[in-house]
C-alpha atoms as a PDB file:
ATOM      1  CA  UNK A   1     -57.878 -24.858  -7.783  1.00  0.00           C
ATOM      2  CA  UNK A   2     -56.896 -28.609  -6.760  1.00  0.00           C
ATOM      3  CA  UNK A   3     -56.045 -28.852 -10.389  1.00  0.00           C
ATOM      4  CA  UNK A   4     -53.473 -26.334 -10.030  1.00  0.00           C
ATOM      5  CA  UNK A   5     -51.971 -27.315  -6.740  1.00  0.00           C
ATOM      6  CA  UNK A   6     -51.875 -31.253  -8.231  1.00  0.00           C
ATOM      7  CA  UNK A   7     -49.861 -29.629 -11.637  1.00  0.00           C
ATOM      8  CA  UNK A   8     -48.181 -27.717  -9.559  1.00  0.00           C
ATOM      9  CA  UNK A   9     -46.854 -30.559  -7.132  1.00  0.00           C
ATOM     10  CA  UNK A  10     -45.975 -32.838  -9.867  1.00  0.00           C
ATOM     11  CA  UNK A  11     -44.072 -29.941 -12.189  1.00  0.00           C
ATOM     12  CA  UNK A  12     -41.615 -29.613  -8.967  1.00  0.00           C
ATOM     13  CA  UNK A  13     -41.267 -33.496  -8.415  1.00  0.00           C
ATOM     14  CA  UNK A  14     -40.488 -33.555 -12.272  1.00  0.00           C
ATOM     15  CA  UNK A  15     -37.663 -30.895 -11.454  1.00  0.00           C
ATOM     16  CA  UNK A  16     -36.248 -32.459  -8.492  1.00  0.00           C
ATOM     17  CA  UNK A  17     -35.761 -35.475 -10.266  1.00  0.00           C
ATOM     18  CA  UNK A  18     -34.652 -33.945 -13.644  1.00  0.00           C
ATOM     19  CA  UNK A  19     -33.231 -30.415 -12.601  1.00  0.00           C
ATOM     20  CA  UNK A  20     -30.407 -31.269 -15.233  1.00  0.00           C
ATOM     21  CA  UNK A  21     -32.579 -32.274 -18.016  1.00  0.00           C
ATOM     22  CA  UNK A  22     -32.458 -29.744 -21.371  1.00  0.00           C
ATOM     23  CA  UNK A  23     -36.385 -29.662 -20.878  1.00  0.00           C
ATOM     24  CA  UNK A  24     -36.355 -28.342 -17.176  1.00  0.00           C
ATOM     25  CA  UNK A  25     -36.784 -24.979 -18.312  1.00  0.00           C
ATOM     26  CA  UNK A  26     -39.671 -25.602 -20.195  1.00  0.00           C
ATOM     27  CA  UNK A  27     -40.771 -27.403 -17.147  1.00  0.00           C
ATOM     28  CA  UNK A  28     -39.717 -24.319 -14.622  1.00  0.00           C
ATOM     29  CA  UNK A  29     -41.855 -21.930 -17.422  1.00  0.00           C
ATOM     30  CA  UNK A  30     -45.402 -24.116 -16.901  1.00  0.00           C
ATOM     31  CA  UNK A  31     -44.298 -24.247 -13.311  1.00  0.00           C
ATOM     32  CA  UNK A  32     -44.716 -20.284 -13.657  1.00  0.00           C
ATOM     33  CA  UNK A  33     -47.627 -20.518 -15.155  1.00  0.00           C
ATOM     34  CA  UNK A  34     -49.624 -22.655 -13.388  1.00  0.00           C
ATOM     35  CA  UNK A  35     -48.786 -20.789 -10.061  1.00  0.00           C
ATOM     36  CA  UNK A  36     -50.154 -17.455 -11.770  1.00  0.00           C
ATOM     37  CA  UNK A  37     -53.121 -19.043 -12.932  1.00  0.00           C
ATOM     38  CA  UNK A  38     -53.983 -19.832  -8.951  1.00  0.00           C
ATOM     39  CA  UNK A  39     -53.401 -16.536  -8.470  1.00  0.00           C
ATOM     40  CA  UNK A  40     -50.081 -17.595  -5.995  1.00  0.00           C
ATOM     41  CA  UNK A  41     -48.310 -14.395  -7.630  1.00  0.00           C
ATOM     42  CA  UNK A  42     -45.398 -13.942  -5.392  1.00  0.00           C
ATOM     43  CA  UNK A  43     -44.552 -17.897  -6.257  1.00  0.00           C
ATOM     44  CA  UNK A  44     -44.774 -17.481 -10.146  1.00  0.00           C
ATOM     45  CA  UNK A  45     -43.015 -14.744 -10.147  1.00  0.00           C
ATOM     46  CA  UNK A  46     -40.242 -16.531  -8.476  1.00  0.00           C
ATOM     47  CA  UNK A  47     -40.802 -20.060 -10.812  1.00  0.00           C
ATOM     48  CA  UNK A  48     -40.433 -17.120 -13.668  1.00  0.00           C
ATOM     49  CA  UNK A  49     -37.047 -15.726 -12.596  1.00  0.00           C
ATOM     50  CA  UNK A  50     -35.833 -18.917 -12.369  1.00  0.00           C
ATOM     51  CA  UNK A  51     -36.348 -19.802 -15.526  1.00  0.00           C
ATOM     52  CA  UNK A  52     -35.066 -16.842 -16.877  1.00  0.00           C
ATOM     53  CA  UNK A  53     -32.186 -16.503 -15.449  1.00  0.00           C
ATOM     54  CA  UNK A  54     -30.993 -19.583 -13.877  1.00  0.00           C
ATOM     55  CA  UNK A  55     -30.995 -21.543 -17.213  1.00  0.00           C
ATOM     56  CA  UNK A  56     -28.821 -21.782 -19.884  1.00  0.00           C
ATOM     57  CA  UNK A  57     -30.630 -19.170 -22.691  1.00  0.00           C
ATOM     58  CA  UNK A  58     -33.802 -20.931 -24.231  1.00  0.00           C
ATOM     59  CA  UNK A  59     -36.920 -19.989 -26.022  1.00  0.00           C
ATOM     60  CA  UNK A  60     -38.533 -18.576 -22.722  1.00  0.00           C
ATOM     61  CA  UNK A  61     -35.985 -16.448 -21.123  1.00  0.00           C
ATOM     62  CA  UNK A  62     -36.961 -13.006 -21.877  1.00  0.00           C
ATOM     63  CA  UNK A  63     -40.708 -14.259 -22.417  1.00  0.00           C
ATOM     64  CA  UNK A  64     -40.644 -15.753 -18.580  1.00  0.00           C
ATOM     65  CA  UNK A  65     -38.661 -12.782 -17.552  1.00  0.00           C
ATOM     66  CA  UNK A  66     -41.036 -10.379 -18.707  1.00  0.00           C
ATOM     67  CA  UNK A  67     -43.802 -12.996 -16.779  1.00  0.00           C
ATOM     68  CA  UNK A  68     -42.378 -12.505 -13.289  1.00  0.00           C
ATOM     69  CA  UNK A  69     -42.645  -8.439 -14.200  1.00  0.00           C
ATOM     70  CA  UNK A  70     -46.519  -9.559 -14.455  1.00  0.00           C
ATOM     71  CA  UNK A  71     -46.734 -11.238 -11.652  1.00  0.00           C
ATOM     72  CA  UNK A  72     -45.473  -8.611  -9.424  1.00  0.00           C
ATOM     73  CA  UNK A  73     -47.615  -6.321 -10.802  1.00  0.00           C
ATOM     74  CA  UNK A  74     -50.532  -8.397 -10.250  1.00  0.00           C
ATOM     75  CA  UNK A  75     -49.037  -9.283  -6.400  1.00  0.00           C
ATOM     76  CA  UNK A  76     -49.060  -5.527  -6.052  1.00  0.00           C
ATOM     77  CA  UNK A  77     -53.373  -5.067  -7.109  1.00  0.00           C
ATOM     78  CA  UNK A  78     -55.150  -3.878  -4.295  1.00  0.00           C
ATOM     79  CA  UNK A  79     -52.140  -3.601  -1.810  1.00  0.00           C
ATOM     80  CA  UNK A  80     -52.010  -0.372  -0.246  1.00  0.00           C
ATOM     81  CA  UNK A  81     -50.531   2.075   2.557  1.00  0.00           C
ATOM     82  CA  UNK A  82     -46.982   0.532   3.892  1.00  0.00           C
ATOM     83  CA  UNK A  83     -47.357  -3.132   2.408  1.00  0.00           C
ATOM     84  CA  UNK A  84     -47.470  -1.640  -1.164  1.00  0.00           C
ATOM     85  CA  UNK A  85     -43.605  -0.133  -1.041  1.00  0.00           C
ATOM     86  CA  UNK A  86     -41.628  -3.600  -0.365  1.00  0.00           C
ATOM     87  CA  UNK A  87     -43.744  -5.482  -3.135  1.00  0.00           C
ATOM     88  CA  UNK A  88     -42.903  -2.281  -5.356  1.00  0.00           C
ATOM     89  CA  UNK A  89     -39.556  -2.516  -5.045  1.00  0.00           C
ATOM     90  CA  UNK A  90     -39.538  -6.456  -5.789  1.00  0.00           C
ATOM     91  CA  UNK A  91     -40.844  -5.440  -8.758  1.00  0.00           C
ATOM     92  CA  UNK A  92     -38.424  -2.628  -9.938  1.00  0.00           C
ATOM     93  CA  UNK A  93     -35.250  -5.190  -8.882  1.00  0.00           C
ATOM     94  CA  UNK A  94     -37.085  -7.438 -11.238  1.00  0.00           C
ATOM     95  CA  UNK A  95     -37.251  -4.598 -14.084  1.00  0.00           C
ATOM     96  CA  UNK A  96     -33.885  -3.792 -13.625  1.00  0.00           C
ATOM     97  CA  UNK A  97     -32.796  -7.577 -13.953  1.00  0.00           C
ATOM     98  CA  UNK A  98     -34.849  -7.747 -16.735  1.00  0.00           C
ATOM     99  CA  UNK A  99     -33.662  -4.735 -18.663  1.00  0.00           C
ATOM    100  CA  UNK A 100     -29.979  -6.036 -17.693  1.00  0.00           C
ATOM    101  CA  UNK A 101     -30.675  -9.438 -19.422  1.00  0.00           C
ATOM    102  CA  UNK A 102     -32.541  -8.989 -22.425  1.00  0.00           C
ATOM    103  CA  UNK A 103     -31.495  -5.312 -23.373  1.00  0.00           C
ATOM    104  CA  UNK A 104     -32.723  -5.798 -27.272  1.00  0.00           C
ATOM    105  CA  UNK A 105     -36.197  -6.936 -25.913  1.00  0.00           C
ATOM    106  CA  UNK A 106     -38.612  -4.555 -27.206  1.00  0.00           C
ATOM    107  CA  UNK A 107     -39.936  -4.532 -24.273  1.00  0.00           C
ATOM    108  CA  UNK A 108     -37.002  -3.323 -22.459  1.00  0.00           C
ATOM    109  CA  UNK A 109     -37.391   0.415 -22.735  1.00  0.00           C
ATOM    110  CA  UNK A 110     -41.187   0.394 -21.439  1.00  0.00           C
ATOM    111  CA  UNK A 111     -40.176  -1.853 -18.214  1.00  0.00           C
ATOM    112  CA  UNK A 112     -36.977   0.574 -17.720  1.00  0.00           C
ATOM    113  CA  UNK A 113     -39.231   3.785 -18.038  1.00  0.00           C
ATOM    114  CA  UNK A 114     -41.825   2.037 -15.560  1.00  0.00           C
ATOM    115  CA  UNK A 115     -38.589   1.219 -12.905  1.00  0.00           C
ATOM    116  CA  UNK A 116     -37.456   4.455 -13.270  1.00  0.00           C
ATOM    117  CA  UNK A 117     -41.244   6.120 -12.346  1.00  0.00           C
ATOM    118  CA  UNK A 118     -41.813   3.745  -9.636  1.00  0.00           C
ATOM    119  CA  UNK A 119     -38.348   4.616  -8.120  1.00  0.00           C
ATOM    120  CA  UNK A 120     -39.047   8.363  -8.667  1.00  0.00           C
ATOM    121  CA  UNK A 121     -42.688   7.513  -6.548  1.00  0.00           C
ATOM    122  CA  UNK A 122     -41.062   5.614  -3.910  1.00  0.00           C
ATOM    123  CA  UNK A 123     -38.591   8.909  -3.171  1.00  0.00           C
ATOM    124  CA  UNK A 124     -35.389   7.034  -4.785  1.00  0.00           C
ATOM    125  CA  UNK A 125     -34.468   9.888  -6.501  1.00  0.00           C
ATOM    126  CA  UNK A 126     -31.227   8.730  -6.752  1.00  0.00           C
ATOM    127  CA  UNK A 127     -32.088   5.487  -8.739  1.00  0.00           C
ATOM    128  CA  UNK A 128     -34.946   6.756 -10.611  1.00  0.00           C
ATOM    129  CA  UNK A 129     -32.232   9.527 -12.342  1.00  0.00           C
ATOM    130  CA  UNK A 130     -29.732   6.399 -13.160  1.00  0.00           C
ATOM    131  CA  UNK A 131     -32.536   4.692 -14.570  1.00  0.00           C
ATOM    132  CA  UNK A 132     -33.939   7.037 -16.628  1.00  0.00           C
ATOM    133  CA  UNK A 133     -30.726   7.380 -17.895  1.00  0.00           C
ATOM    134  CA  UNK A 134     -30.431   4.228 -18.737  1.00  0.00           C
ATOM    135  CA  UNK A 135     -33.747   5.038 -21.159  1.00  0.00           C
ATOM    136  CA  UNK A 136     -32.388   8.381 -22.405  1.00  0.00           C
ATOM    137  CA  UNK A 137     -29.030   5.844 -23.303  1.00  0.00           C
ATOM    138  CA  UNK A 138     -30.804   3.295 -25.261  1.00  0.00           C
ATOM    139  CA  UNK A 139     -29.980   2.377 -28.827  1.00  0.00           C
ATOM    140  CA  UNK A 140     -32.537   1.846 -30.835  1.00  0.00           C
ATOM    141  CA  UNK A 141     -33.684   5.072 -28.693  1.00  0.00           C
ATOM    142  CA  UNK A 142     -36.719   4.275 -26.895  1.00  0.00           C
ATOM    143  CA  UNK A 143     -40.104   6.219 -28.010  1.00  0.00           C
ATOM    144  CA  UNK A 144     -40.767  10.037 -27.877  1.00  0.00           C
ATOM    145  CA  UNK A 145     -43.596   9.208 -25.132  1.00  0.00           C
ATOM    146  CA  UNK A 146     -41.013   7.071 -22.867  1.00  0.00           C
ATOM    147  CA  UNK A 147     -37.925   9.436 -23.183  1.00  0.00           C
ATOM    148  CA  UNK A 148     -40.261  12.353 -22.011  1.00  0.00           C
ATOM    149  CA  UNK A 149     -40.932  10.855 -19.133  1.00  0.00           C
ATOM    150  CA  UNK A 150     -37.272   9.735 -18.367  1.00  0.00           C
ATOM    151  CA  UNK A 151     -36.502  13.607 -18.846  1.00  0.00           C
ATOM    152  CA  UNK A 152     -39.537  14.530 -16.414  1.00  0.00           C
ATOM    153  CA  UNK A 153     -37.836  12.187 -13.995  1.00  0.00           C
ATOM    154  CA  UNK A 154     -34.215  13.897 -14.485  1.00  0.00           C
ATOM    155  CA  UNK A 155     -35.635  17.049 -14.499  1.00  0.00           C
ATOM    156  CA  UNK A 156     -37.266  16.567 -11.261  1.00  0.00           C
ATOM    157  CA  UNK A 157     -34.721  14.919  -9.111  1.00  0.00           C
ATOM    158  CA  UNK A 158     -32.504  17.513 -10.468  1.00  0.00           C
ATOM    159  CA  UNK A 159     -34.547  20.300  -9.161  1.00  0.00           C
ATOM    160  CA  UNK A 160     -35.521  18.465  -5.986  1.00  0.00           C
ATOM    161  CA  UNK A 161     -31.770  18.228  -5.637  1.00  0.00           C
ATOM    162  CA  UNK A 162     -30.694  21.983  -5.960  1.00  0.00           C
ATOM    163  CA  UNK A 163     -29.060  20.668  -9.359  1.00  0.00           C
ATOM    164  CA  UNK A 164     -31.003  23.961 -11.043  1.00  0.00           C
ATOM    165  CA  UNK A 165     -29.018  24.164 -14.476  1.00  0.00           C
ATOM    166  CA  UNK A 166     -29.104  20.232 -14.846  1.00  0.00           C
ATOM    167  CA  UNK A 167     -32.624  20.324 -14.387  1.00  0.00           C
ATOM    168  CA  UNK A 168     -33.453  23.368 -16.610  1.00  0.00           C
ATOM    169  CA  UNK A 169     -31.917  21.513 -19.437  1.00  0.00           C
ATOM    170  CA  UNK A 170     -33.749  18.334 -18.248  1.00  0.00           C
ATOM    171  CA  UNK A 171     -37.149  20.331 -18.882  1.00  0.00           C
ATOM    172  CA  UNK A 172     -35.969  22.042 -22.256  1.00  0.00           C
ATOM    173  CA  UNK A 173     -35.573  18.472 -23.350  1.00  0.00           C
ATOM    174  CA  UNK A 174     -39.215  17.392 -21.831  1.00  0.00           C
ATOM    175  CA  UNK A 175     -40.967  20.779 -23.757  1.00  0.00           C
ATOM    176  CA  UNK A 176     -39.112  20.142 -26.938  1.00  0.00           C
ATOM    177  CA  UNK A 177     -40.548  16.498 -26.376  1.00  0.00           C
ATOM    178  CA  UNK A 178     -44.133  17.446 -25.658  1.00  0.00           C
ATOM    179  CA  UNK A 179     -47.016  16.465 -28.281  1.00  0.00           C
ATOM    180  CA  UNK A 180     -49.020  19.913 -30.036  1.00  0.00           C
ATOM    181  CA  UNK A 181     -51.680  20.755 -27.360  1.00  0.00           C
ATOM    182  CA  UNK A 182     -50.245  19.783 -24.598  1.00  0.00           C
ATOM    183  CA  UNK A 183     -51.520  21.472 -21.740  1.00  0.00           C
ATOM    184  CA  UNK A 184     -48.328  20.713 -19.280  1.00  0.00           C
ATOM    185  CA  UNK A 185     -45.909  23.008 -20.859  1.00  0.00           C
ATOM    186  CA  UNK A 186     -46.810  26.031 -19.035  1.00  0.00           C
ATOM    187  CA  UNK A 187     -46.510  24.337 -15.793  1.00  0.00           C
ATOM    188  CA  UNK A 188     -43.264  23.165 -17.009  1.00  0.00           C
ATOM    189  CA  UNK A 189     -41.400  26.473 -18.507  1.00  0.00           C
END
């Protein structure tokens, strides 16, 4: 642990000093990583961010974007009752920022259909319908498994909001989705 703190004290004097330099992101990313490694999650995940976003593009922006969505998740492990919600929605803002810069990441469609399920959890109906949208919209369309559960989503927030003929449709799309033997399709028609 002294180890870490010591890396980590001398990777931020480096980037005081050299904030400018064309290697500070690379700096910013072990920054990141040492701070997750000492299990300071909440601190990575900002050293991540940073480096995705507030450099000029480099070899680690999506891969330390994607990083910070790790270390909120890992922040979030073993929270529970009303401390879990705030660190929840840290982590969808950083989904959504993620999915908004890197929208050809592979990754993208996965972290949107998490943001969207998370929103739909925390009673954002509201958001969790734009988002899934947002996976329903992607091209390269995002997998089978990921646009039924952006349809799920629709389909309930529709019905939760007396939007019966939206969500109908919503469900067709989630049954016509569903894998052979699935044993949620009664419970959905």
């Amino acid at each position: 642990q002294a180890d870490y703190v010591e890396a980590a004290k001398w990777y931020r004097q480096w980037l005081a000093e050299f904030a400018g330099d064309p290697d500070a992101a690379e700096y910013n990313f072990l920054l990141g990583e040492v701070l997750y490694e000492s299990g300071q999650y909440a601190a990575s995940a900002v050293e991540y961010e940073k480096t995705a976003y507030d450099y000029p593009a480099h070899p680690h922006s999506a891969d330390s974007g994607y990083a910070a969505l790790l270390a909120h998740a890992a922040e979030q492990k073993g929270v529970t009752g009303d401390a879990l919600a705030p660190l929840q929605r840290a982590g969808v803002e950083s989904e959504l920022r993620f999915a908004a810069a890197f929208p050809a990441d592979s990754r993208t469609p996965a972290v949107l259909t998490n943001a969207a399920d998370t929103l739909f959890k925390l009673h954002d109906n509201d958001r969790a319908a734009g988002v899934a949208g947002q996976v329903l919209a992607l091209q390269p369309p995002a997998t089978p498994a990921q646009r039924r559960v952006a349809w799920t989503l629709v389909a309930h927030t529709a019905f939760e909001g007396s939007r019966f003929a939206q969500a109908e449709k919503a469900y067709g799309e989630v049954l016509a989705l569903a894998p052979a033997h699935d044993p949620a399709p009664g419970e959905l028609t």
